[in-house]
N, C-alpha and C. Protein backbone atom coordinates (compact mmCIF):
# COMPACT_ATOMS: atom_id res chain seq x y z
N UNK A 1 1.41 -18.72 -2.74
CA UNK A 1 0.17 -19.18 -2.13
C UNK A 1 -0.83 -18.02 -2.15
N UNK A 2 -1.71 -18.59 -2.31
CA UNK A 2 -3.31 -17.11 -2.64
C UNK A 2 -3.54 -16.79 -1.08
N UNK A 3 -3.68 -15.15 -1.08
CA UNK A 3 -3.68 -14.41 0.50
C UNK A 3 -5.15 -14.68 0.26
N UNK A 4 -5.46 -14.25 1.88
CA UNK A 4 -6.80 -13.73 2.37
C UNK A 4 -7.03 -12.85 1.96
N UNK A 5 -6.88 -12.13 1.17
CA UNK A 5 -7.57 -10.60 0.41
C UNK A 5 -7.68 -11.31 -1.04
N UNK A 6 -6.80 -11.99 -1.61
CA UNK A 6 -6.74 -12.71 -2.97
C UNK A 6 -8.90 -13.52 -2.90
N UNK A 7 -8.51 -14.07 -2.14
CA UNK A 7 -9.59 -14.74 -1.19
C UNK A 7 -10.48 -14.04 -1.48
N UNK A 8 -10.71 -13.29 -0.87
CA UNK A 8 -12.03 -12.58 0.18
C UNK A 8 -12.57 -11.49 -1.21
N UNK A 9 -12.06 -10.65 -1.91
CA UNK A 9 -11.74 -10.23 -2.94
C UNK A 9 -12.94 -11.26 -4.10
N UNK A 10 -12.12 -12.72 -4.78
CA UNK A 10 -13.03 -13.22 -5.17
C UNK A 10 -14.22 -14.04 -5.19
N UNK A 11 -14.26 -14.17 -3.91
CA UNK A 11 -15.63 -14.54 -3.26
C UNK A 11 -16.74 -13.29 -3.23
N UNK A 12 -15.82 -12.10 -3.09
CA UNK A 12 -17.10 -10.95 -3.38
C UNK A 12 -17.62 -10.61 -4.48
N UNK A 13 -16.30 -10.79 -5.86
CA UNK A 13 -16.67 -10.75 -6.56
C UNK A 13 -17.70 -11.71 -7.46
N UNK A 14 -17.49 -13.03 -7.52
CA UNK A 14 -18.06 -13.80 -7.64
C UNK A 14 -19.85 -13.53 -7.11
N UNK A 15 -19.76 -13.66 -6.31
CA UNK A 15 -21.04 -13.36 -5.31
C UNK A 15 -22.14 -14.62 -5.88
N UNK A 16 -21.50 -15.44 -5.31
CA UNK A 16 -22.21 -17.07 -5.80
C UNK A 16 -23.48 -17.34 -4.79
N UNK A 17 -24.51 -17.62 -5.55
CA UNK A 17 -26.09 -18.03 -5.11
C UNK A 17 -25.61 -19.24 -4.50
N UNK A 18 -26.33 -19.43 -2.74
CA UNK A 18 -26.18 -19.91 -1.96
C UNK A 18 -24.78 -20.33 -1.87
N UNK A 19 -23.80 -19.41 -2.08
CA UNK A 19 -22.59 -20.10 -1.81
C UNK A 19 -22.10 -20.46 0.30
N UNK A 20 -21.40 -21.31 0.03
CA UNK A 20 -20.66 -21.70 1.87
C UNK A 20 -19.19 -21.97 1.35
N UNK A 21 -18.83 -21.17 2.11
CA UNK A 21 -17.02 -21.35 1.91
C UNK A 21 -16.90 -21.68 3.70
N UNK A 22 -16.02 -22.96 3.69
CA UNK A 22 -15.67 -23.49 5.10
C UNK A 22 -14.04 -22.59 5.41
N UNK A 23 -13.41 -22.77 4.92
CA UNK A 23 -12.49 -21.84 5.63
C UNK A 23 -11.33 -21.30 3.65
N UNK A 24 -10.33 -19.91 4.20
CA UNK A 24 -9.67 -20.02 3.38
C UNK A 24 -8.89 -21.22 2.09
N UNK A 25 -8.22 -22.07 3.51
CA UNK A 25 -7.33 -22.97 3.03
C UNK A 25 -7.98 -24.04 2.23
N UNK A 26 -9.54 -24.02 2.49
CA UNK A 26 -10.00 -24.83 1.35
C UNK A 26 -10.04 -24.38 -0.13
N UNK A 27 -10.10 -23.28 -0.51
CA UNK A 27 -10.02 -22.44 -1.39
C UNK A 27 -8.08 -22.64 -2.22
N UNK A 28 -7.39 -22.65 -1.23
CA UNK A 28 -5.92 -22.71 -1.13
C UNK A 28 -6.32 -24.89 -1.67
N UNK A 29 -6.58 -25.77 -1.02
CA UNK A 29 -6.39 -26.82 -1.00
C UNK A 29 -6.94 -27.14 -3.06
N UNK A 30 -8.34 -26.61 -2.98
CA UNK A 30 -8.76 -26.68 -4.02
C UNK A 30 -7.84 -26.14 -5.81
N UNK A 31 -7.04 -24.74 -5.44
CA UNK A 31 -6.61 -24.05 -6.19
C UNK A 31 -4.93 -25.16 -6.35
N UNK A 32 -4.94 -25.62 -5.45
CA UNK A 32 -3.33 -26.77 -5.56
C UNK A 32 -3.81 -27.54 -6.89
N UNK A 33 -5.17 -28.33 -6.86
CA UNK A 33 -5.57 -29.49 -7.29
C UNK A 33 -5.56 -28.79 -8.19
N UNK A 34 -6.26 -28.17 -8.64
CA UNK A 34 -6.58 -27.65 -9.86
C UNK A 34 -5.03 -27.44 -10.56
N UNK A 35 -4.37 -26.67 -10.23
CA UNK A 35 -2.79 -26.49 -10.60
C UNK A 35 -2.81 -27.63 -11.03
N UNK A 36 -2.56 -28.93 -10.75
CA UNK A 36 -2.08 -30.02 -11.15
C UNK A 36 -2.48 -30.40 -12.33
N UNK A 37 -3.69 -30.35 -12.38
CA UNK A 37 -4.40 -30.80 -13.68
C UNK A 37 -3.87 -30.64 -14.95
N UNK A 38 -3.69 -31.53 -16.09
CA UNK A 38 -3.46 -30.70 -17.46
C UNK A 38 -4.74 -30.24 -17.97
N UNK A 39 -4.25 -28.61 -18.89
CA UNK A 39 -5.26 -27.87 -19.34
C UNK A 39 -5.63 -27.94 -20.39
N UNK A 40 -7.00 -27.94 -20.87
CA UNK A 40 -7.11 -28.13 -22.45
C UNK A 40 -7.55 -26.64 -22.48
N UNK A 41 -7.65 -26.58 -24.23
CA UNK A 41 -8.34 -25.04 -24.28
C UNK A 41 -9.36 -24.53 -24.40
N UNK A 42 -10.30 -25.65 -24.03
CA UNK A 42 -11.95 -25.40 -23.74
C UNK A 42 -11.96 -25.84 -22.64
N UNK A 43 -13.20 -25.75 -22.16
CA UNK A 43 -14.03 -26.25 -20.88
C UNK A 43 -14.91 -27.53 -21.29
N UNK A 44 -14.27 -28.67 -20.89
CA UNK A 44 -15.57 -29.91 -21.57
C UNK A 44 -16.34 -30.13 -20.37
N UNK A 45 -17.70 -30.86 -21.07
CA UNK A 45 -18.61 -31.26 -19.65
C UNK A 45 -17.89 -32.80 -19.29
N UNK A 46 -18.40 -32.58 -17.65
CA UNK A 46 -18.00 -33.62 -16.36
C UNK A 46 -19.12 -33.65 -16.08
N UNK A 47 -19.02 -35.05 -15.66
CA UNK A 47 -19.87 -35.12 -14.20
C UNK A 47 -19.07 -35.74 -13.35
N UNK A 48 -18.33 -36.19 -13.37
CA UNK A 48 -17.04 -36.13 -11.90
C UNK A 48 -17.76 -35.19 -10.80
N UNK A 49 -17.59 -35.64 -9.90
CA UNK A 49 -17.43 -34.96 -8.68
C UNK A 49 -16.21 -34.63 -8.16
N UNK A 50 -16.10 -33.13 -9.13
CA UNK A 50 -14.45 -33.10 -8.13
C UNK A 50 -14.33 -32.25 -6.91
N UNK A 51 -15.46 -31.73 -6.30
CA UNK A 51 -15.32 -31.51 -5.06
C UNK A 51 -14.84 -32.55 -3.78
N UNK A 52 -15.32 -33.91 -3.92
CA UNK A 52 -15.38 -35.20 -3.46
C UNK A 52 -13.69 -35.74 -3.97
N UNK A 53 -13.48 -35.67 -4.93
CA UNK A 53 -11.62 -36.32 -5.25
C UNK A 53 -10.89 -35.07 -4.64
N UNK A 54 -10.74 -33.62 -4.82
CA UNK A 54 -10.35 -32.92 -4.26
C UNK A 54 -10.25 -33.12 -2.53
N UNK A 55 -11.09 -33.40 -1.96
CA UNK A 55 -11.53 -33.34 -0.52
C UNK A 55 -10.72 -34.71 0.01
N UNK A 56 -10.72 -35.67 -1.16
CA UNK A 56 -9.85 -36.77 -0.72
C UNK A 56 -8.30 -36.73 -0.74
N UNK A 57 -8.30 -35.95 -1.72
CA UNK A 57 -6.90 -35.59 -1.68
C UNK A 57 -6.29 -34.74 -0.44
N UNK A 58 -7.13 -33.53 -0.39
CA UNK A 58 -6.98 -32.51 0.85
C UNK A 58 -7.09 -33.33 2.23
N UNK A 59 -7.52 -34.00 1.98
CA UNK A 59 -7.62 -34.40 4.10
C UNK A 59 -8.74 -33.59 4.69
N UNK A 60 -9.70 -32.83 3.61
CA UNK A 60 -10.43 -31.66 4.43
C UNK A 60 -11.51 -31.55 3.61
N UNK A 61 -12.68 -31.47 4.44
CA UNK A 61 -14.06 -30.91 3.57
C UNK A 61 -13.92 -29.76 2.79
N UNK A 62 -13.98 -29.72 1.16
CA UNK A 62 -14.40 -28.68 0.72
C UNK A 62 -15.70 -28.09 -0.23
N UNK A 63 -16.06 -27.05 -0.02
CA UNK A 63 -17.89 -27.14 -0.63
C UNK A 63 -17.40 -26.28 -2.28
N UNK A 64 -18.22 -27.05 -3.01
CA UNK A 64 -18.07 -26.65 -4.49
C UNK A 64 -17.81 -25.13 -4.40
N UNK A 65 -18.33 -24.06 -3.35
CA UNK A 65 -18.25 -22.47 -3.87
C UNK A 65 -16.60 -22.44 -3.27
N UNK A 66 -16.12 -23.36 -2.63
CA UNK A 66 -14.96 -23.25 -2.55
C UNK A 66 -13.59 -23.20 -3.76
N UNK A 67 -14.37 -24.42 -4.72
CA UNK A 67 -13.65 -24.88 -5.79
C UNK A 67 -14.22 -23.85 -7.03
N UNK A 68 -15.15 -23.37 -7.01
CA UNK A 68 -14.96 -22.12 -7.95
C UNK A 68 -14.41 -20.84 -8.03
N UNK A 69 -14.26 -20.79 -6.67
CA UNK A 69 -13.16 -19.75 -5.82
C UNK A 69 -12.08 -20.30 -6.28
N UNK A 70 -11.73 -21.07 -6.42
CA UNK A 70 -10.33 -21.40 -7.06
C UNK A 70 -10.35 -21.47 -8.28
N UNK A 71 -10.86 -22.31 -8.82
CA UNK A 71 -11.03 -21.98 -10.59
C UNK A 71 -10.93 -20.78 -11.08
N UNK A 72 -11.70 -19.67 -10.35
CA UNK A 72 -11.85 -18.06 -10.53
C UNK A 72 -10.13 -17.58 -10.69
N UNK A 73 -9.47 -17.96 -9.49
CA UNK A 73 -8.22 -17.26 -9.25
C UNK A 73 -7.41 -17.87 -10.13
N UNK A 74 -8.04 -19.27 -10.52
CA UNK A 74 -6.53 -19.34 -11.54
C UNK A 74 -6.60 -18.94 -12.59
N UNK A 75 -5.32 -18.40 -13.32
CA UNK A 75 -5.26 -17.60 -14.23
C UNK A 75 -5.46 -18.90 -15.71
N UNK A 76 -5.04 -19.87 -15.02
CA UNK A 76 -5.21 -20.99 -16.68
C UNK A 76 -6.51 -21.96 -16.41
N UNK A 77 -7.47 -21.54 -15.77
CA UNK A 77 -8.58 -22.82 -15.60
C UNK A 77 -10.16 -21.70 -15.90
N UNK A 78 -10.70 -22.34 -17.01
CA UNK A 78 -11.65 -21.58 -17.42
C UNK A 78 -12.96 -22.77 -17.50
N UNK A 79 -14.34 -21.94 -17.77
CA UNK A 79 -15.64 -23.21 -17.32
C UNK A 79 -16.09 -22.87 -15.91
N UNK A 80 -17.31 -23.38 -15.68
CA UNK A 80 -18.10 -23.29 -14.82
C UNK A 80 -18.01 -25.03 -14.40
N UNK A 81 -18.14 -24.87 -12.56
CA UNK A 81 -18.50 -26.23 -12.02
C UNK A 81 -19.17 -26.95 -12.59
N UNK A 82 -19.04 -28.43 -13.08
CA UNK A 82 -17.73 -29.10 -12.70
C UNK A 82 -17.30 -29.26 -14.15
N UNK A 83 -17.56 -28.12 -15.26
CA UNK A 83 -16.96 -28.43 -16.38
C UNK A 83 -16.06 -27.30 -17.26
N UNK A 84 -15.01 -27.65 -16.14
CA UNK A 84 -13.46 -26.86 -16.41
C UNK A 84 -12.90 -27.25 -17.55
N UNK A 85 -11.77 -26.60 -18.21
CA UNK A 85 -10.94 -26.70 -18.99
C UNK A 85 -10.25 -28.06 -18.20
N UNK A 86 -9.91 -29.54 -18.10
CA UNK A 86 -8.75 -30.34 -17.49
C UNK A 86 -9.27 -31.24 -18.34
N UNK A 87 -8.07 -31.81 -18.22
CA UNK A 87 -8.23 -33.15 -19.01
C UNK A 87 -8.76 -34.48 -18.22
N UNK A 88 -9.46 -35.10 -18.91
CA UNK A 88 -10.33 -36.38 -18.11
C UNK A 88 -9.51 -37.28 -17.32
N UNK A 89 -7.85 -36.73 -17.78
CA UNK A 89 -7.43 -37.65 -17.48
C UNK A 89 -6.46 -36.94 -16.34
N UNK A 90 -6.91 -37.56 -15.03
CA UNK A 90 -6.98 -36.99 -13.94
C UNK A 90 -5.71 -37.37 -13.75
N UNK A 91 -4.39 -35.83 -12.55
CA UNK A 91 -3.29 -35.89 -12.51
C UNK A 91 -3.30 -35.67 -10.81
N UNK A 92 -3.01 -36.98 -10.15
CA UNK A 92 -2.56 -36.97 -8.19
C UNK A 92 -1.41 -35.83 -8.28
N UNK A 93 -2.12 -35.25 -7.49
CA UNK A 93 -1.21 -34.44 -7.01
C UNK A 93 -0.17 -34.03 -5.82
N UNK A 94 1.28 -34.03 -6.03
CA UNK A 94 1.78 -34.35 -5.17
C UNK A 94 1.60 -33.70 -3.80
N UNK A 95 1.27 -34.67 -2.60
CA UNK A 95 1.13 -34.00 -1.25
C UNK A 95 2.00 -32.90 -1.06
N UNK A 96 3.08 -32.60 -1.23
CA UNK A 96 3.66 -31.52 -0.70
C UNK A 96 3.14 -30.45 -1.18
N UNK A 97 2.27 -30.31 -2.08
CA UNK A 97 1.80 -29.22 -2.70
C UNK A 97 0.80 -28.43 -1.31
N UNK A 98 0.64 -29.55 -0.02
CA UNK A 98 -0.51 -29.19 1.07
C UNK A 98 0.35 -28.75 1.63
N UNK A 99 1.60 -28.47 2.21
CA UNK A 99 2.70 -27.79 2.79
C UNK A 99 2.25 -26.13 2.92
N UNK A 100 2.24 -26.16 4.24
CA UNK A 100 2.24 -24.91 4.23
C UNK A 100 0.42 -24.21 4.53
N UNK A 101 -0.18 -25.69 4.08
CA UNK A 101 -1.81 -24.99 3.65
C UNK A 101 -2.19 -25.48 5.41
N UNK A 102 -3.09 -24.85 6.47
CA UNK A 102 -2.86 -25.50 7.80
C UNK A 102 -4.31 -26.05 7.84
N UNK A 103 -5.17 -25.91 7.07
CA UNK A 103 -6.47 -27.27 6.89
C UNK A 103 -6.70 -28.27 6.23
N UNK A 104 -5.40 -28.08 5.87
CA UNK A 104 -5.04 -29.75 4.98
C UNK A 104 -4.79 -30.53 6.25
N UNK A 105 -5.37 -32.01 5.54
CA UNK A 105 -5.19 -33.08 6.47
C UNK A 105 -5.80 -33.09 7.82
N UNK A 106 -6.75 -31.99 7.62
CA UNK A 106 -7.43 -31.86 9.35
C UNK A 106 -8.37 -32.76 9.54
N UNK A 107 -8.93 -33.13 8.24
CA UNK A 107 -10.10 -34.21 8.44
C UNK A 107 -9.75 -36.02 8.67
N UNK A 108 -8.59 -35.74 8.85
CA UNK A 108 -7.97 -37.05 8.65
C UNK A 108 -6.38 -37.41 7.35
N UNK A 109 -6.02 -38.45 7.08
CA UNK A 109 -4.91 -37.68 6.14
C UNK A 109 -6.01 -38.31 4.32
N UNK A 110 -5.16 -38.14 3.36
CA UNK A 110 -5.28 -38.06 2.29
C UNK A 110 -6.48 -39.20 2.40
N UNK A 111 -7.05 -39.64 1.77
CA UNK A 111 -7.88 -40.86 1.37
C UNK A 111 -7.81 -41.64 0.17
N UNK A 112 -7.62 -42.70 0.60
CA UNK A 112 -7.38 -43.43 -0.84
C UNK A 112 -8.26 -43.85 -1.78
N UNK A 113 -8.24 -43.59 -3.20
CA UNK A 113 -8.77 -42.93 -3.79
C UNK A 113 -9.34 -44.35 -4.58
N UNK A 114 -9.93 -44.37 -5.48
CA UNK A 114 -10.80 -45.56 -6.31
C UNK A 114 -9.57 -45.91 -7.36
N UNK A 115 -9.20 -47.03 -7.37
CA UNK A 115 -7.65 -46.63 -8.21
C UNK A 115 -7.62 -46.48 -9.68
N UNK A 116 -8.87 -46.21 -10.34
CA UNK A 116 -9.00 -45.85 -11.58
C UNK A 116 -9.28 -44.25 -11.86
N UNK A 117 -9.11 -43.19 -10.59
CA UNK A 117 -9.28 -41.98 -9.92
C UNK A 117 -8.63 -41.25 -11.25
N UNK A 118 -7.35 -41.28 -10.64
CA UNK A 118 -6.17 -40.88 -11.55
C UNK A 118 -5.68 -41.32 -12.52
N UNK A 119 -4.96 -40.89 -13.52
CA UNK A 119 -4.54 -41.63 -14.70
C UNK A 119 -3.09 -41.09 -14.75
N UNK A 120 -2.52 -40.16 -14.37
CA UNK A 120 -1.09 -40.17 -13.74
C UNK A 120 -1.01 -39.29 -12.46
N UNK A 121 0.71 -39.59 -12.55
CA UNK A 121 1.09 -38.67 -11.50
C UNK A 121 1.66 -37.44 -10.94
N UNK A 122 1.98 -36.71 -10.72
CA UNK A 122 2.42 -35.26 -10.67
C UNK A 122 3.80 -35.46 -10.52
């Protein structure tokens, strides 16, 4: 799991125009999702909102400088918001992956999702 210095570290580095980070574990919630995803070896354009499917998944508000904070740390996800290296074809990711994360599910639990969201499962 990514520390608070892992954290804090690339948020400084980064140093994102008008960025708002709501807490660590969104950063942690975001960097799960992303894990899940399959990777291609470019970055294609989206317009997905995956701050919004992420946040449904998490149980928890998270703000896009959150989810580039995670993109940043992972070592296999390359591209700028919201047009990462993943494939379109979106992978649910299994809840236990929020284990452990303690602002998961604070906003309520998972939300169910538009059922054409995903295209498999983890």
């Amino acid at each position: 799991m990514l520390t608070d210095e892992q954290i804090e570290n690339a948020i400084q580095k980064l140093a994102l125009k008008n960025a708002h980070h709501e807490h660590h574990d969104c950063v942690r919630i975001s960097y799960e999702w992303l894990d899940a995803q399959k990777k291609l070896k470019h970055p294609r354009r989206s317009s997905r909102p995956l701050k919004h499917i992420i946040e449904k998944w998490g149980g928890r508000y998270v703000s896009q400088s959150d989810v580039e904070v995670a993109a940043y740390l992972h070592k296999d996800i390359a591209g700028d918001y919201p047009n990462f290296n993943i494939s379109a074809r979106l992978v649910e990711p299994l809840t236990d992956r929020l284990k452990g994360i303690g602002e998961a599910l604070t906003h309520g639990p998972s939300k169910p999702y538009s059922e054409n969201t995903y295209k498999d499962k983890e």
